[in-house]
Protein backbone atom coordinates (compact mmCIF):
# COMPACT_ATOMS: atom_id res chain seq x y z
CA UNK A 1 16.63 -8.58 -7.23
CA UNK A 2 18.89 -10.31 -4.78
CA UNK A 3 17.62 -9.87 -1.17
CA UNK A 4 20.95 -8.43 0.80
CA UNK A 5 18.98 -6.75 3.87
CA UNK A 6 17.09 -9.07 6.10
CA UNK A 7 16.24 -12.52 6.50
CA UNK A 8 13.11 -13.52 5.14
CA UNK A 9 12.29 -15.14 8.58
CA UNK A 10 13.43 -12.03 10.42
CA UNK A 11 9.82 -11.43 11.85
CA UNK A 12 10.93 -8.61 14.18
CA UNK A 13 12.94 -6.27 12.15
CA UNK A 14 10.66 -6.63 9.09
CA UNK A 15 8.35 -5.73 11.66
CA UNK A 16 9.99 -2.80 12.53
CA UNK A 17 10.66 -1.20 9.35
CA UNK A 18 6.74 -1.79 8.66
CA UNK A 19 6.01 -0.03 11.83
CA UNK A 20 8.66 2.65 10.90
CA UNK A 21 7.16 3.53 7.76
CA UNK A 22 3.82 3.65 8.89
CA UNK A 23 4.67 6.10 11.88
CA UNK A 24 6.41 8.17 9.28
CA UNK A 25 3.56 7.64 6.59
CA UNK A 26 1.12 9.54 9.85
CA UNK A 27 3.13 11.91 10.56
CA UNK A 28 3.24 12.66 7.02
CA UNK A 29 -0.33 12.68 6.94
CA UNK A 30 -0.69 14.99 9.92
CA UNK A 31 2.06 17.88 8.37
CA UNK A 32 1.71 20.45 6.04
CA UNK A 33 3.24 17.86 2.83
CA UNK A 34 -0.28 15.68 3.62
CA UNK A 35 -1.25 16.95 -0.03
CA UNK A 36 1.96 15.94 -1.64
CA UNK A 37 2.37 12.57 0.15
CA UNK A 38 -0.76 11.32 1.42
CA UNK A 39 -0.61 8.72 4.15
CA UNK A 40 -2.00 5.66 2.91
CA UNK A 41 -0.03 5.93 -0.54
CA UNK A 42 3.31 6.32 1.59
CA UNK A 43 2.86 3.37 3.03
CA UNK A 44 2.75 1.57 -0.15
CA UNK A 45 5.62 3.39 -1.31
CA UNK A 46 8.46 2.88 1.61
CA UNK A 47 8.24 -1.08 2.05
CA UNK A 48 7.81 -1.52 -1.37
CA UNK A 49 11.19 0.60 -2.09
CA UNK A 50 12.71 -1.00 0.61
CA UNK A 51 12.04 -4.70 -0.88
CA UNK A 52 13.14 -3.27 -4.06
CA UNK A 53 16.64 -2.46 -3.28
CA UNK A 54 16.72 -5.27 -1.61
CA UNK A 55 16.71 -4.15 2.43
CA UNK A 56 13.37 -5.78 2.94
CA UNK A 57 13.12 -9.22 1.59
CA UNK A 58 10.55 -9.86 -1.86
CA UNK A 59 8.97 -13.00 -0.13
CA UNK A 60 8.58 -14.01 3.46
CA UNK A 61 6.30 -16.36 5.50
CA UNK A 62 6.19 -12.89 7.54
CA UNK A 63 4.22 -11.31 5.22
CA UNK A 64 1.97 -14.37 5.19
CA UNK A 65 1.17 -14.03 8.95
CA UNK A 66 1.01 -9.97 8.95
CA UNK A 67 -2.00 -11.16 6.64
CA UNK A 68 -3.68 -13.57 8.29
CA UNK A 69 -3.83 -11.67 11.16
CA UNK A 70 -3.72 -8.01 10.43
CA UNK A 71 -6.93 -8.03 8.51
CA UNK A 72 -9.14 -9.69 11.07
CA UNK A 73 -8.29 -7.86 13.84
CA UNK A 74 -8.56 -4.92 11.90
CA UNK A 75 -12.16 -5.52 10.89
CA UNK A 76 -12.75 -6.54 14.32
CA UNK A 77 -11.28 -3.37 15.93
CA UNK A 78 -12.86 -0.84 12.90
CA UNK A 79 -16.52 -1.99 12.92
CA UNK A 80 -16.50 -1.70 16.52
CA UNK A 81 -18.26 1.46 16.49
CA UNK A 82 -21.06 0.69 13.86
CA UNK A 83 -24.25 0.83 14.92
CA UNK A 84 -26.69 -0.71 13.27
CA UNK A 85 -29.99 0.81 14.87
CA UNK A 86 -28.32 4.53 14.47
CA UNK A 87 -27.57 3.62 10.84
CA UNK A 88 -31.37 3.02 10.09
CA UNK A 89 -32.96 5.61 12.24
CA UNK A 90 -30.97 8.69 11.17
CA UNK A 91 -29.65 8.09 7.78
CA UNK A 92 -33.22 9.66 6.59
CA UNK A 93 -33.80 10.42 3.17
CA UNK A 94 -29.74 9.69 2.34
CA UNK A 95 -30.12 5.98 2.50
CA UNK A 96 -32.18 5.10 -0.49
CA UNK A 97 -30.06 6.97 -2.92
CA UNK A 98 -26.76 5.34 -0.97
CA UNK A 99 -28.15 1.84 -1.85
CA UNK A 100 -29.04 2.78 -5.70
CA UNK A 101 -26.20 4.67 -6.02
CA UNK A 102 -23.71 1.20 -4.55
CA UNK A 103 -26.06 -0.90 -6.85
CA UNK A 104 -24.82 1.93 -9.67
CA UNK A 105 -21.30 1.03 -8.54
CA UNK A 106 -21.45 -2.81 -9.42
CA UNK A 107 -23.32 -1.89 -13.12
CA UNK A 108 -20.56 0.89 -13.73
CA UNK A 109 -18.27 -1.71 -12.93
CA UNK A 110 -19.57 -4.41 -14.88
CA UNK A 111 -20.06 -1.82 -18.12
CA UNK A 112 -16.33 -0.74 -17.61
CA UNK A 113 -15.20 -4.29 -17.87
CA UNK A 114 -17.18 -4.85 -21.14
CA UNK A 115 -15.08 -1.78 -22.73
CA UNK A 116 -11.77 -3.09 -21.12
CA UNK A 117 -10.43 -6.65 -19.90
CA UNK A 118 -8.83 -8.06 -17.70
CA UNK A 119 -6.80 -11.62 -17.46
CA UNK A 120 -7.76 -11.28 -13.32
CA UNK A 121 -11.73 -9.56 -13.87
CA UNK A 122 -13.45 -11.20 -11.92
CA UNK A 123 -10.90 -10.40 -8.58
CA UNK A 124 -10.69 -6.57 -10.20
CA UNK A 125 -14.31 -6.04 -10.25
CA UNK A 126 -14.65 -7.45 -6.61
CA UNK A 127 -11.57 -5.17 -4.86
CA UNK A 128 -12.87 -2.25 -6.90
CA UNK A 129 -16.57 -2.82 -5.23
CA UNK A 130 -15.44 -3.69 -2.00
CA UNK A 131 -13.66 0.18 -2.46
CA UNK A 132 -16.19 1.90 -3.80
CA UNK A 133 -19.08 0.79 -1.77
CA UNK A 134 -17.35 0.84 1.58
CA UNK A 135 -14.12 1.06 2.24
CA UNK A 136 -10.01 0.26 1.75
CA UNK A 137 -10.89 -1.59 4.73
CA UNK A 138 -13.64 -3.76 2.65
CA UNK A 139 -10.73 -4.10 -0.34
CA UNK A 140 -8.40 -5.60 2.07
CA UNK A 141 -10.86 -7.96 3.75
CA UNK A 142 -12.25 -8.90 -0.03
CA UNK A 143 -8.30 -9.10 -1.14
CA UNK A 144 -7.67 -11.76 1.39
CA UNK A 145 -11.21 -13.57 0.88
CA UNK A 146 -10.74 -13.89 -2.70
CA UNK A 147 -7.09 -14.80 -2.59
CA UNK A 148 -6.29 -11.29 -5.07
CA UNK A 149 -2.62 -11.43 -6.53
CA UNK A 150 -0.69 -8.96 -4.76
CA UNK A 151 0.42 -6.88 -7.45
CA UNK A 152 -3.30 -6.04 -8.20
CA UNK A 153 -4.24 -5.01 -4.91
CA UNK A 154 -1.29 -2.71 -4.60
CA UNK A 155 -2.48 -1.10 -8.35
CA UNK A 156 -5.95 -0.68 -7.12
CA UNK A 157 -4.77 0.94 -4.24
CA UNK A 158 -2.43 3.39 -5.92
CA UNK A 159 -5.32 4.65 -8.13
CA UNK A 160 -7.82 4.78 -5.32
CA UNK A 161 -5.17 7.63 -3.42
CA UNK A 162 -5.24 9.38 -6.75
CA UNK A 163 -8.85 8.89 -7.87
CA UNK A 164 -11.10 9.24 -4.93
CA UNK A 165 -9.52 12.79 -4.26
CA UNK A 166 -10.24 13.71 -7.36
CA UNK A 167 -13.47 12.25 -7.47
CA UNK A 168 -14.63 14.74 -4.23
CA UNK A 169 -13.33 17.79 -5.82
CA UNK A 170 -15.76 16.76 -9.35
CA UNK A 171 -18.80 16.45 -6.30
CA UNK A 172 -17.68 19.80 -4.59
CA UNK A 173 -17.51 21.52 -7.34
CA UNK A 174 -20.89 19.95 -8.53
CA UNK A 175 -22.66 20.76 -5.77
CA UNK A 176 -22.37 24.22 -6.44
CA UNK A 177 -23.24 24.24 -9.65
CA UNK A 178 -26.80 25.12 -11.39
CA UNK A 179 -25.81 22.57 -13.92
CA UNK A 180 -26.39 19.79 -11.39
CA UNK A 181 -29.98 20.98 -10.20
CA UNK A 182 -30.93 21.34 -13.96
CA UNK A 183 -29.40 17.68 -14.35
CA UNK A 184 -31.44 16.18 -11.08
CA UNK A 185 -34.37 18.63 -11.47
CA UNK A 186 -33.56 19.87 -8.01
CA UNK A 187 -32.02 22.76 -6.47
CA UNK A 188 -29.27 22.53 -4.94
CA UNK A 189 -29.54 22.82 -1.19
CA UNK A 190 -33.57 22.06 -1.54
CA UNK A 191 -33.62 19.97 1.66
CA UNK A 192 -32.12 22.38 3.95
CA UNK A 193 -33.65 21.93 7.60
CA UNK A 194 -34.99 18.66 6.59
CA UNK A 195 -32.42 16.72 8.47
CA UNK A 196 -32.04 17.01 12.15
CA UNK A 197 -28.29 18.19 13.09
CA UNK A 198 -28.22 16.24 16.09
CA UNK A 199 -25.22 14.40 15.21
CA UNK A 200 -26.53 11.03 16.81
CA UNK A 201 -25.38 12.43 20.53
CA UNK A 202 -28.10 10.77 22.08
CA UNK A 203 -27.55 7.30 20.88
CA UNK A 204 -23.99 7.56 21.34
CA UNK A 205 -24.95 8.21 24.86
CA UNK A 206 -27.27 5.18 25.11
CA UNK A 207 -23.68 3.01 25.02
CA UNK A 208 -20.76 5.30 25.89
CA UNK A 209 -21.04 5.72 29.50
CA UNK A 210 -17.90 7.33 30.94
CA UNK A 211 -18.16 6.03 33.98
CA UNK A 212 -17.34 2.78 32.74
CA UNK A 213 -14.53 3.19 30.78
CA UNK A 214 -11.37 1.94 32.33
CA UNK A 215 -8.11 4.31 32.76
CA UNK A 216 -5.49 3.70 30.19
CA UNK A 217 -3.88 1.58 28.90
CA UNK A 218 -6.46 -1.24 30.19
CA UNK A 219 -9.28 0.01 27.44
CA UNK A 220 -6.98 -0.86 24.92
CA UNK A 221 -5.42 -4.05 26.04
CA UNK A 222 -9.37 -5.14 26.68
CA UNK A 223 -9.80 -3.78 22.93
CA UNK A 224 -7.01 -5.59 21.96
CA UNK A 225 -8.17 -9.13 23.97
CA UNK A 226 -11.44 -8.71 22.52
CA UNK A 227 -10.47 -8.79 19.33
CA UNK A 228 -7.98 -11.33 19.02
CA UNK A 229 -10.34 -13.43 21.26
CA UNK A 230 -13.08 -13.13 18.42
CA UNK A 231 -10.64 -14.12 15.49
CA UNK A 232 -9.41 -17.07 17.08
CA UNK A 233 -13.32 -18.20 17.71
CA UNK A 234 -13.83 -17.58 13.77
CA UNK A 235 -10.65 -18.94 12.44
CA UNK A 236 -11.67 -22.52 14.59
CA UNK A 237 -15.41 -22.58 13.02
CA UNK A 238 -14.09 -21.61 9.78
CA UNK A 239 -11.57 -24.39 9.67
CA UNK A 240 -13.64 -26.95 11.81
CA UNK A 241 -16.75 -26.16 8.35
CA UNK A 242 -13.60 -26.15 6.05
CA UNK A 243 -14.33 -22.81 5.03
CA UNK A 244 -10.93 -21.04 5.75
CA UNK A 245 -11.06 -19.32 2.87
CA UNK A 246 -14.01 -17.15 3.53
CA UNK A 247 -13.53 -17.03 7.36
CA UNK A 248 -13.42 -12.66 7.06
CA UNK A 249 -16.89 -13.07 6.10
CA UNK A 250 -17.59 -14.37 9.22
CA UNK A 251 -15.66 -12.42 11.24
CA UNK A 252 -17.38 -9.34 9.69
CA UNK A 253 -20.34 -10.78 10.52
CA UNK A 254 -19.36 -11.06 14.34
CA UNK A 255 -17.74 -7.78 14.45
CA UNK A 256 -20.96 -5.80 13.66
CA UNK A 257 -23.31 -8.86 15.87
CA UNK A 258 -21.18 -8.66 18.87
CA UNK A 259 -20.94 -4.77 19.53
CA UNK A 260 -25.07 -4.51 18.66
CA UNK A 261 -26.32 -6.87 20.54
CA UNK A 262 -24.24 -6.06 23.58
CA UNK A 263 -23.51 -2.41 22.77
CA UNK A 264 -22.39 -1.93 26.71
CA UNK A 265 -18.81 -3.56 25.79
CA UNK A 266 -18.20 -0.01 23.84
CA UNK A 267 -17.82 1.35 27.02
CA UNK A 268 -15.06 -0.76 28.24
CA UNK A 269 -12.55 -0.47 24.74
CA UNK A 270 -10.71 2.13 23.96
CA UNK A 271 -8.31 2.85 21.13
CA UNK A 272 -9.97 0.16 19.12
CA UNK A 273 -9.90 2.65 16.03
CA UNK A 274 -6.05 3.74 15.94
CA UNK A 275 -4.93 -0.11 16.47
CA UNK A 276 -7.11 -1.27 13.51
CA UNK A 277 -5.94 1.82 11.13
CA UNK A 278 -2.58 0.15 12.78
CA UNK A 279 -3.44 -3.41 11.90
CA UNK A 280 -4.69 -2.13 8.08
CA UNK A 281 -1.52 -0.18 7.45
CA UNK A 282 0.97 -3.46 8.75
CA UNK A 283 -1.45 -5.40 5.64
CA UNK A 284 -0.95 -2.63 3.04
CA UNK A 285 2.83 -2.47 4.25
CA UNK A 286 3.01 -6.24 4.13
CA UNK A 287 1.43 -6.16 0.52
CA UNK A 288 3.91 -3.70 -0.93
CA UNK A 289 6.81 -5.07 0.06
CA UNK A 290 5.99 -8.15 -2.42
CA UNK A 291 5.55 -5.83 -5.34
CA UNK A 292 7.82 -5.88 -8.26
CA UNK A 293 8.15 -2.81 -9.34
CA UNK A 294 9.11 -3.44 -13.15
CA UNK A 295 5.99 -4.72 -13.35
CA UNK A 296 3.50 -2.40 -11.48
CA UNK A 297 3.79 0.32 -13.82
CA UNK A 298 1.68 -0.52 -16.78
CA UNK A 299 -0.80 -2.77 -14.55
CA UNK A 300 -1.32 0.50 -12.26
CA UNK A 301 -1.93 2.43 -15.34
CA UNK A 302 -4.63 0.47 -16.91
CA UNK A 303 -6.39 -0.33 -13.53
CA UNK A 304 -6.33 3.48 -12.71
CA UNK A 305 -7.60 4.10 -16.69
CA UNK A 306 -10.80 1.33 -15.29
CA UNK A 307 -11.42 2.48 -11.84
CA UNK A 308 -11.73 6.17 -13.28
CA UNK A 309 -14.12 4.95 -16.08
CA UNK A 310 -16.37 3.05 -13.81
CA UNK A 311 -16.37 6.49 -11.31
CA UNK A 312 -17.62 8.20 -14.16
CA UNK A 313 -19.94 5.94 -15.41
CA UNK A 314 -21.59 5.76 -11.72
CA UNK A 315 -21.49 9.37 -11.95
CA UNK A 316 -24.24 9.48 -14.77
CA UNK A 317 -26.05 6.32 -12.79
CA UNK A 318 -26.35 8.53 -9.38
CA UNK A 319 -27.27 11.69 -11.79
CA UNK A 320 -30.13 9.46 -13.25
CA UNK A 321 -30.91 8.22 -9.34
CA UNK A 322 -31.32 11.81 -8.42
CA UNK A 323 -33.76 12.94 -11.36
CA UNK A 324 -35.98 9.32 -10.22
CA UNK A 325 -35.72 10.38 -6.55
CA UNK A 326 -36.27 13.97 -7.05
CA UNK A 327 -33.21 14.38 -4.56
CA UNK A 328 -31.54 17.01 -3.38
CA UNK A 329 -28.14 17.04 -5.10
CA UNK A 330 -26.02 18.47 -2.14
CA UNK A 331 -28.06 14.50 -0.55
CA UNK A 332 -27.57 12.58 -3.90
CA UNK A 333 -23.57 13.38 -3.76
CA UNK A 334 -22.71 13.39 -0.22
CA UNK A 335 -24.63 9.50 -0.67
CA UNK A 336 -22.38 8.63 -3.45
CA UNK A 337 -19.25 10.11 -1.68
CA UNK A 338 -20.39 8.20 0.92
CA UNK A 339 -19.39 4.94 -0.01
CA UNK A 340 -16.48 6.26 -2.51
CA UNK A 341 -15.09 8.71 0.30
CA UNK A 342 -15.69 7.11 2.83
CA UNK A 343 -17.11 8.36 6.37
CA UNK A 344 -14.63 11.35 6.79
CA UNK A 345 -14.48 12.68 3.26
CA UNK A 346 -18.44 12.46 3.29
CA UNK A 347 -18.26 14.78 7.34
CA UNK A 348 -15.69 17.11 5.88
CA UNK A 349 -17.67 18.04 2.24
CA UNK A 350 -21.01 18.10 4.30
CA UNK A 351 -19.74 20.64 6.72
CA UNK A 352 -17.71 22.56 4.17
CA UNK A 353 -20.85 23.18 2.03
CA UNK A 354 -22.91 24.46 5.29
CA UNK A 355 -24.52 21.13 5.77
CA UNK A 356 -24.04 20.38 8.78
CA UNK A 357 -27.82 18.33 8.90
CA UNK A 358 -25.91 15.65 6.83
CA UNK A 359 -22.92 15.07 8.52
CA UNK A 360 -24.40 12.09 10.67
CA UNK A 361 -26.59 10.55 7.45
CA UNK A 362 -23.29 10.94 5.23
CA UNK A 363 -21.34 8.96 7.96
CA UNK A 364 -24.32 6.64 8.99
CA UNK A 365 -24.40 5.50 5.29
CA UNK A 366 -20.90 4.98 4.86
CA UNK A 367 -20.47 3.31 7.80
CA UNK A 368 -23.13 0.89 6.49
CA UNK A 369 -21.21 0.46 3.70
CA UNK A 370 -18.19 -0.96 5.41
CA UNK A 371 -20.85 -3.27 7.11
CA UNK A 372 -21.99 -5.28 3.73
CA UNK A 373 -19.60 -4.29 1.22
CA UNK A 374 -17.43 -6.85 1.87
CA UNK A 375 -20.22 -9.26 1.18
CA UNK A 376 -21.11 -7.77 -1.78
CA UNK A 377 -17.83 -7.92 -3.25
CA UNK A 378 -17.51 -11.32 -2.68
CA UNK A 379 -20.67 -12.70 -3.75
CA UNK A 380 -19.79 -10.70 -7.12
CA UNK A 381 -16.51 -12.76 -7.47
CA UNK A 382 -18.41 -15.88 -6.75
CA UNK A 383 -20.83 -15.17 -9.68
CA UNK A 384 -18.52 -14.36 -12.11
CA UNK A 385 -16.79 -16.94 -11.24
C-alpha cells in the first residue's frame, strides 16, 4: 500500500506515534479492558494498523535504528536487577526441575517441528526457545541475533499474548487437581513450609542502600548513561572481532557481569526497569509497523497451531520430570511457568494458590532464565543451522 502519512526518514514523528501507542497500549494494560486488550499485543496492533493504511510508512531506516538500539539498552536496563548469587542460594528445590523442564522446552520444540515444517525452522525454533525459557525480552534479543524475518517475530508474538495466558490457567487449574498428584505421585502442596518466605529482603539489602540513591531524575539519567555507555563498549569489540552480528550476546553477557560484580551501582540507578519495558515496546512497535498484514494471517495461524503443540508436549515432559523428581506439583508448575510466564505470572499464581514460600524461587528461576536463554536460543539456531 502506498505510504501517504509520513516520510520514511521522519525519525521524530514516527517516533512519536510509537511512543503514543505504547503510552496508550499501558494505560490499556493498567484499566479495567487489560483482559480484552492486553498491553503487549496492542502494541503490535496500533503501528502495525497505522503502516497499513498507510500513516506510518512500511519501510524506514528508522525502524532499522529503533532496532539496533532499542534492544541493547533494553537488555542492559532489564537484567540490571538479576542477581546471580540470590538466584543460586534461594531458588531451592525449584531449580532442578526449572532446568529439566527448559531442556523439555527445546525437545518439545524439536518433536513439534518433526510433525510440522517450516521454510524459516531453524529461526522458529530459536524465537520460540528464547520465549519459552526466558522471556519476550530473550525473543527480541534472539530476533535481532539471528537476523529473524519480521513477519515471524510479529506471529510468534501474537500467539505468545494468546497462548501463555492460556497456558497459566491449564497450571492453575492443575494445581488443584488430584489428577496431577496421581500423575507426579505427589500431593499437591507436599512441600509446604519447606521454602523459607523471606522473599530475598536480606540480599536485596546487601546492594540497595537508600542512602545512596540519588533524588530524581539523576537515578535515571545515571541508568540511562550507564547503559548506553555499555552498548557503545560492546558494539566497538563486536565490530573491532567482526562479530556484529552476535554483539547482544555480549552485551547480555555484560549486563548480568557488570551489576554482580559491582552490585553497589544498583544503588545509584533508578527507573532502569520502566525505560527498558520502554526500549522493548519502541522494538515490538518498530517490528509491527513492517508487517503486511495480507500476509500475517495464515503465518500467525500455523505458528500459534506449533507454539501450542510444543506447550503441550513440554507439558507431558515436566509431568514425567515431576514423577523422576518426586516433586511437589504446586513446585514442578510454578518451575515450568517460570520460564513460560515469566517472573510476574510465576509471583502472582504462587501467591494466589497460598504459596507464598515460592514466590522468590518462582522469580529467582525465571529471572535466570532471562540470563541464558538468549544463549540457548542461539546456539540452537547455530546447530541447526
Amino acid at each position: 500500500m502506498a505510504n501517504f502519512g509520513l516520510p520514511v526518514e521522519g525519525i521524530f514523528p514516527i517516533l512519536w506515534l510509537l511512543l503514543g501507542a505504547i503510552a496508550i497500549s499501558i494505560a490499556l494494560e493498567r484499566s479495567a479492558y487489560r483482559k480484552y486488550l492486553p498491553g503487549p499485543i496492542m502494541v503490535l496492533i496500533i503501528p502495525c494498523t497505522l503502516a497499513n493504511i498507510g500513516v506510518l510508512p512500511a519501510q524506514s531506516p528508522v525502524y532499522d535504528g529503533i532496532s539496533g538500539i532499542a534492544i541493547p539498552v533494553g537488555v542492559l536496563l532489564l537484567l540490571l536487577k538479576a542477581d546471580i548469587g540470590e538466584i543460586l542460594r534461594s531458588s531451592g528445590k525449584m531449580l532442578p526441575p526449572f532446568l529439566l523442564a527448559a531442556v523439555g522446552v527445546v525437545l518439545a520444540i524439536g518433536l513439534a517441528g518433526q510433525l510440522m515444517q517450516f521454510e524459516n525452522e531453524g529461526s522458529l525454533w530459536a524465537l520460540l526457545s528464547a520465549l519459552f525459557i526466558g522471556s519476550v525480552l530473550n525473543m527480541v534479543a534472539t530476533a535481532q541475533a539471528i537476523q529473524a524475518d519480521e513477519t515471524l517475530v510479529a506471529a510468534v508474538l501474537a500467539a505468545n499474548a494468546l497462548l501463555a495466558p492460556l497456558y497459566l490457567a491449564i497450571l492453575m487449574v492443575l494445581m488443584q487437581s488430584r489428577l496431577i498428584g496421581w500423575l507426579v505421585g505427589v500431593a499437591p502442596g507436599a512441600s509446604a513450609g519447606q521454602f523459607a518466605a523471606h522473599g530475598g529482603a536480606d540480599a536485596k539489602a546487601r546492594v540497595t542502600d537508600g542512602s545512596r540513591a540519588p533524588a530524581p531524575p539523576l537515578g535515571a539519567l545515571l541508568a540511562l548513561t550507564y547503559a548506553l555507555g555499555a552498548f557503545l563498549a560492546v558494539d566497538w569489540v563486536a565490530t573491532a572481532l567482526g562479530i556484529q552480528n552476535y554483539a547482544i550476546l555480549l552485551v547480555t553477557l555484560v549486563a548480568v557481569a557488570v551489576p554482580n560484580l559491582f552490585p553497589q551501582i544498583r544503588s545509584y540507578l533508578a527507573g532502569a526497569r520502566e525505560m527498558g519495558m520502554i526500549a522493548m515496546f519502541l522494538f515490538i512497535g518498530a517490528v509491527s509497523a513492517q508487517i503486511d498484514l495480507g500476509a500475517l494471517g495464515y503465518s500467525s495461524l500455523r505458528v500459534m497451531l506449533f507454539a501450542a503443540m510444543a506447550l503441550g508436549i513440554n507439558l507431558v515432559f515436566v509431568v514425567a520430570i515431576g514423577r523422576a523428581l518426586k516433586s511437589d506439583p504446586h513446585v514442578l508448575l510454578l518451575a515450568s511457568l517460570a520460564g513460560v510466564g515469566g517472573p510476574t505470572s510465576t509471583a502472582a499464581v504462587a501467591a494466589a494458590q497460598g504459596r507464598d514460600d515460592l514466590v522468590t524461587p518462582g522469580i529467582l528461576c525465571a529471572l535466570l532464565g532471562v540470563v541464558v536463554s538468549t544463549f540457548v536460543a542461539v546456539l540452537l539456531f547455530q546447530v541447526l543451522g
